[in-house]
Protein backbone atom coordinates (compact mmCIF):
# COMPACT_ATOMS: atom_id res chain seq x y z
CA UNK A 1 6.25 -7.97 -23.63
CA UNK A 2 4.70 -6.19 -20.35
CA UNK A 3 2.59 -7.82 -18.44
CA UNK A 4 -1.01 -6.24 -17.71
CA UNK A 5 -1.37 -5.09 -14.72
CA UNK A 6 -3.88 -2.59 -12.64
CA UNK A 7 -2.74 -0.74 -9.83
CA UNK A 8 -5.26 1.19 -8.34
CA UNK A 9 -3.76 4.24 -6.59
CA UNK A 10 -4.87 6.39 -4.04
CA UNK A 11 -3.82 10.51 -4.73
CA UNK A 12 -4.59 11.96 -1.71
CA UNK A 13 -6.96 14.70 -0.61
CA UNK A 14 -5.21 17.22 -3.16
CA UNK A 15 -1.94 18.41 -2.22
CA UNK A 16 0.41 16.36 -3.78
CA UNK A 17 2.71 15.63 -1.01
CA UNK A 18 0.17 14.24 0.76
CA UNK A 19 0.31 10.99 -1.34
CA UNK A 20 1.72 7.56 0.13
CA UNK A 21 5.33 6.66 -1.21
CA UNK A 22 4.22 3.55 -2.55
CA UNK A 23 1.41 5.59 -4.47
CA UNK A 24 4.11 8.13 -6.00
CA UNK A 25 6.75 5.05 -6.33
CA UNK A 26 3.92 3.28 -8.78
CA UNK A 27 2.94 6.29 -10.81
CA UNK A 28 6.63 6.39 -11.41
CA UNK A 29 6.60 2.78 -12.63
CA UNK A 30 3.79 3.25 -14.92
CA UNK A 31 3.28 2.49 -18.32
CA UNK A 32 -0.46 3.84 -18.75
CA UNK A 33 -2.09 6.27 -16.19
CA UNK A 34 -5.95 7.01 -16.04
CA UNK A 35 -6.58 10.05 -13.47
CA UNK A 36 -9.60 11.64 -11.93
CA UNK A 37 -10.66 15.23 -11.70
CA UNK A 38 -9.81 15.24 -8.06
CA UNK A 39 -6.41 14.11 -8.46
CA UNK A 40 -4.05 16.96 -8.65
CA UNK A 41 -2.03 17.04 -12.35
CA UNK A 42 1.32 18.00 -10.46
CA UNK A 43 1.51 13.91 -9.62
CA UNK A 44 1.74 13.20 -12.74
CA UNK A 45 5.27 14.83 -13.76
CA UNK A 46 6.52 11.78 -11.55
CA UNK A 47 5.43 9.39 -14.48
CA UNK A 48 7.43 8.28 -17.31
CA UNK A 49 7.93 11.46 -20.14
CA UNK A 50 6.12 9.32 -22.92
CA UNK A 51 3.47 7.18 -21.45
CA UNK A 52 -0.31 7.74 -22.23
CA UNK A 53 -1.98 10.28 -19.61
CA UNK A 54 -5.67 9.67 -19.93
CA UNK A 55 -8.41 12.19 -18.12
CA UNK A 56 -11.46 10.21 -17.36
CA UNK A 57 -12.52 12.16 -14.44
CA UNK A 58 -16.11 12.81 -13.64
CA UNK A 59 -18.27 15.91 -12.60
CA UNK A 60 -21.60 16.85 -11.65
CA UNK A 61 -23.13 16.88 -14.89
CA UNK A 62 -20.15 16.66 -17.15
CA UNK A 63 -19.00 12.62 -17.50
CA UNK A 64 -15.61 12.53 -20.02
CA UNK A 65 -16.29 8.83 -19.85
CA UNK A 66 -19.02 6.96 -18.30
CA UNK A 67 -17.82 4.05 -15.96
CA UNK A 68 -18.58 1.61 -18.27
CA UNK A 69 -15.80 3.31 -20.76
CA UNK A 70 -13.78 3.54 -18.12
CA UNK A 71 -13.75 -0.20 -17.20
CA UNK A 72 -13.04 -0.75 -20.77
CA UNK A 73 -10.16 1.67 -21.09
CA UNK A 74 -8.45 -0.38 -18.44
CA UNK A 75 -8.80 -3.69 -20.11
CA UNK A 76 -7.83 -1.90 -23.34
CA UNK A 77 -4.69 -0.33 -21.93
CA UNK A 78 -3.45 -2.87 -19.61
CA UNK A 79 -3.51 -5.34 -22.84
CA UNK A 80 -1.70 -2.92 -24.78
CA UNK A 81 0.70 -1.59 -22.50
CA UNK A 82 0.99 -3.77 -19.62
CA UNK A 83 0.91 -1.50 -16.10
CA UNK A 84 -2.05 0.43 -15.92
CA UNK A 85 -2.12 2.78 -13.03
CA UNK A 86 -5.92 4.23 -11.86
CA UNK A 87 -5.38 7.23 -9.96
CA UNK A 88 -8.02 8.20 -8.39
CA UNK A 89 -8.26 11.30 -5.25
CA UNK A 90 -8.60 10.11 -1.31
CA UNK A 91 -9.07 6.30 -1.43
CA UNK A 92 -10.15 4.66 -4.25
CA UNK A 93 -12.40 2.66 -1.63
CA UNK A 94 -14.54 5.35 -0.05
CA UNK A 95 -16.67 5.95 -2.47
CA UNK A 96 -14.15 5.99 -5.13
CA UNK A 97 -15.48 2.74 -7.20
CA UNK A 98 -12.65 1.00 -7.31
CA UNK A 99 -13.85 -2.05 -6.24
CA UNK A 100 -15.85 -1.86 -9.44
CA UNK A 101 -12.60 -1.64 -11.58
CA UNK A 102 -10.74 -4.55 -10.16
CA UNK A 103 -13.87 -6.94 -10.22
CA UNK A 104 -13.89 -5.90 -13.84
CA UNK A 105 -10.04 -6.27 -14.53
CA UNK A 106 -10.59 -10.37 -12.99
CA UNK A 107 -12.88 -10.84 -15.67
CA UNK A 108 -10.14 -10.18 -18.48
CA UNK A 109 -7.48 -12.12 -16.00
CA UNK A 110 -6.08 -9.18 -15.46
CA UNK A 111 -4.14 -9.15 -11.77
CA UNK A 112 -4.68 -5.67 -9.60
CA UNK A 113 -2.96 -4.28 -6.67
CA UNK A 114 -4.64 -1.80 -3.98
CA UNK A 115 -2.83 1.39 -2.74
CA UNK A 116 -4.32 3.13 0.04
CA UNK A 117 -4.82 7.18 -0.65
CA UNK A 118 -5.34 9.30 2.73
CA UNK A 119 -9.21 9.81 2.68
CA UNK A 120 -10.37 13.44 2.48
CA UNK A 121 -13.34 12.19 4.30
CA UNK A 122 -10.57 12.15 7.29
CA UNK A 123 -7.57 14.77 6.38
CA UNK A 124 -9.39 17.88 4.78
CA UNK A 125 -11.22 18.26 8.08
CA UNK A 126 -8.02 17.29 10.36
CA UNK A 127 -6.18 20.29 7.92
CA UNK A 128 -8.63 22.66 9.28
CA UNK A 129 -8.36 21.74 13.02
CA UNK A 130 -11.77 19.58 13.57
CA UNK A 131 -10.56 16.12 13.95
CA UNK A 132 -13.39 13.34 13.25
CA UNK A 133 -13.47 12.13 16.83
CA UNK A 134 -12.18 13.73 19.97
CA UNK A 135 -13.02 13.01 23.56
CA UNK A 136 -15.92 14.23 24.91
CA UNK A 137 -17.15 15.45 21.73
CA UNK A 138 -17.49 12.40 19.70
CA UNK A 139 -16.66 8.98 19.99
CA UNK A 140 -17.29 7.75 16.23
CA UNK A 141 -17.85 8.79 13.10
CA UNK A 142 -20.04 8.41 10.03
CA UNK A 143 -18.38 9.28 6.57
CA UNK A 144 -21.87 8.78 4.23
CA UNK A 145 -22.18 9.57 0.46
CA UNK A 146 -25.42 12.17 0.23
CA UNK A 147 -26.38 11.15 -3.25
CA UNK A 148 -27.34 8.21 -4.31
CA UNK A 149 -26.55 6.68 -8.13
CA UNK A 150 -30.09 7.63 -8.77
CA UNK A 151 -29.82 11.08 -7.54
CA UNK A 152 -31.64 10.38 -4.90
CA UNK A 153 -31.09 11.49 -0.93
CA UNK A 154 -28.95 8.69 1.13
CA UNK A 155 -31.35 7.01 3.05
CA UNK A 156 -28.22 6.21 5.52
CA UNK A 157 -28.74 10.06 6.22
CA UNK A 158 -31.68 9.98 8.37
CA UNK A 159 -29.78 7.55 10.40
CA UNK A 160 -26.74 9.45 10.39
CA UNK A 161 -28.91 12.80 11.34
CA UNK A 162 -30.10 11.13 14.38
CA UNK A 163 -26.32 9.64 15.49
CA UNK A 164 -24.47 11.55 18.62
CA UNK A 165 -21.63 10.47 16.25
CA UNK A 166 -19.65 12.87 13.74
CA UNK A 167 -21.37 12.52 10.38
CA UNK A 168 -19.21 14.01 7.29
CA UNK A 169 -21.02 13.92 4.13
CA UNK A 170 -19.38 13.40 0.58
CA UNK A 171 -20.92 14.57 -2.51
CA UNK A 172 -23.99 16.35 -0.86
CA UNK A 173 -23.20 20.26 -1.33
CA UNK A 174 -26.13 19.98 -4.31
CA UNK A 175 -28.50 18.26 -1.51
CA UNK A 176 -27.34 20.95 1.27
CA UNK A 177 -31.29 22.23 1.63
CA UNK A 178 -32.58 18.30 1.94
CA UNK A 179 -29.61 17.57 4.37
CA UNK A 180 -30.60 21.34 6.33
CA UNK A 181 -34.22 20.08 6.90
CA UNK A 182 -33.76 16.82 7.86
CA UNK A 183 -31.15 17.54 10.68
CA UNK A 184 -33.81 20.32 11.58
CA UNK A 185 -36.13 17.12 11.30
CA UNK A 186 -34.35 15.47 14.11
CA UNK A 187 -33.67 18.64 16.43
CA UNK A 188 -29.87 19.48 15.41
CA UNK A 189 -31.00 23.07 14.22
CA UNK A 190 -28.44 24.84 16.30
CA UNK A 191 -25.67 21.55 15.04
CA UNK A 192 -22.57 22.85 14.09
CA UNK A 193 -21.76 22.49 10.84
CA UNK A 194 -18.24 23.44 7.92
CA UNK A 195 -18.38 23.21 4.55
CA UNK A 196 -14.90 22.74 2.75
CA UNK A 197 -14.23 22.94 -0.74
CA UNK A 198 -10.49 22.85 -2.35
CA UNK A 199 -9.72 20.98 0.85
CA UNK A 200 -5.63 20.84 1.53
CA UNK A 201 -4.94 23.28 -1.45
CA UNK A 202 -3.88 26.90 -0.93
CA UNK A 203 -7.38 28.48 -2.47
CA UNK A 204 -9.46 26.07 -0.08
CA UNK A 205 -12.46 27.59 0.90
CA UNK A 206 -14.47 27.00 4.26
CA UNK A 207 -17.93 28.03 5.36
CA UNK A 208 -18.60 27.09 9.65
CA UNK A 209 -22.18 27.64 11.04
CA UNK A 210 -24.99 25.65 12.25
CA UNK A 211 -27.84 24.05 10.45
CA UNK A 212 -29.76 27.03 10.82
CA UNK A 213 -27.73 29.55 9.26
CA UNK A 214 -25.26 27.24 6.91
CA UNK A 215 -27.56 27.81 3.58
CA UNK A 216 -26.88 31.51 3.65
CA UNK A 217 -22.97 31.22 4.88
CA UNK A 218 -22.48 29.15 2.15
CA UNK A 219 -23.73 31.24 -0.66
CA UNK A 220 -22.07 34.29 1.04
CA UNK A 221 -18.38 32.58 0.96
CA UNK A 222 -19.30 31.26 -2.73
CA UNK A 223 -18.99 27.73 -2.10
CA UNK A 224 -19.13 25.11 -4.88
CA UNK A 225 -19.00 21.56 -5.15
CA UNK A 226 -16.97 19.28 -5.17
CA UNK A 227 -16.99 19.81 -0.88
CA UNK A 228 -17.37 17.65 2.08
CA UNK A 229 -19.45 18.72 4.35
CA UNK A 230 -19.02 17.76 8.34
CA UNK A 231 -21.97 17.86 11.05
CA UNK A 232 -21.00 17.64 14.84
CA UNK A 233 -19.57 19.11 18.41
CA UNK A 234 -16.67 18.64 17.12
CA UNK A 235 -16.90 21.13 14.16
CA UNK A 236 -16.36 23.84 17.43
CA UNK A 237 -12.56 22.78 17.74
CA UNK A 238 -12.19 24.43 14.42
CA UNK A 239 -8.72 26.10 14.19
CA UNK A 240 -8.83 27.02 18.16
């Protein structure tokens, strides 16, 4: 009889090669995998033929399973089948909830294991030249999720609009005008700013400007969410 089990897996920013070899060795190990929309579907032909393949991913809007669900699916699978995998894209602790899951799990007795994913918060900007620090341009970084679980503006934002620092912004393409005015707010109007959706995958698509003009680069290059949006100096290294 298996033993249940989560493992909470970090995929990456997208492109599947950029996942840790521990991540890919435990997908192949699995006896139950529950992936996100961000995670890219190619990772899972390195499961098991015959194991259960559940999409619970979430979009704007369009929930296949609330959280809740999702907590329960775990329990329910890991009972059943014994290793439970939760892939989830970047790290499943930047904003990915999987804290959330593995508090849960404990309740049930359920044991869970960590893998680190590389952050797209970090790597889809470093894939298009603008590293998140670099000397004399920025010596720290903010990584800050723009909406909060009531839909509501970050209130870390104002800080982070007032920082010298690097501030890259997850989940805020939806909030770009509120995030525009209140940099403008703070005197960063002429703040250089990229906008990158399908980061690390060959139909990525980048929009670079300042706060000023951003809005209207944006809808020119056809940007949609999901997209992580980066404010700073050292947005200018882009690709030099």
């Amino acid at each position: 009889m298996n033993k249940a089990k989560l493992t909470i897996v970090g995929a990456g920013p997208g492109d599947p090669e950029l996942i840790t070899i521990k991540g890919l060795r435990a997908i192949e190990k699995a006896n139950v995998i529950l992936y996100d929309a961000l995670v890219n579907p190619l990772l899972l032909d390195n499961a098991k033929p015959d194991i259960p393949k559940l999409f619970v991913g979430k979009r704007k809007g369009v929930h296949s399973f609330s959280q809740d669900q999702i907590n329960e699916l775990i329990v329910e699978n890991a009972l059943k089948y014994g290793n439970v995998i939760r892939l989830k894209g970047g790290d499943p602790f930047v904003f990915g909830r999987g804290y959330e899951e593995i508090e849960y799990a404990a309740k049930y007795n359920i044991p869970s294991e960590y893998i680190p994913g590389i952050s797209s918060s970090i790597s889809v900007l470093g894939l298009q030249g603008i590293p998140v620090t670099h000397r004399g341009s920025s010596e720290s970084f903010w990584v800050v999720t723009a909406t909060t679980s009531n839909g509501e503006l970050s209130g870390d934002m104002k800080f982070a609009a007032q920082s010298a620092a690097t501030v890259v912004i997850l989940m805020g393409l939806t909030k770009l005008p509120n995030i525009v005015e209140l940099f403008k707010q703070h005197g960063k109007s002429d703040a250089t700013i990229a906008i990158i959706q399908k980061g690390s995958l060959p139909d990525e698509n980048i929009a670079v400007g300042t706060i000023s003009t951003i809005i209207d680069i944006v809808s020119k290059k056809h940007i949609l969410p999901p997209a992580i949006i980066v404010v700073g100096n050292v947005v200018k290294l882009h690709r030099l």
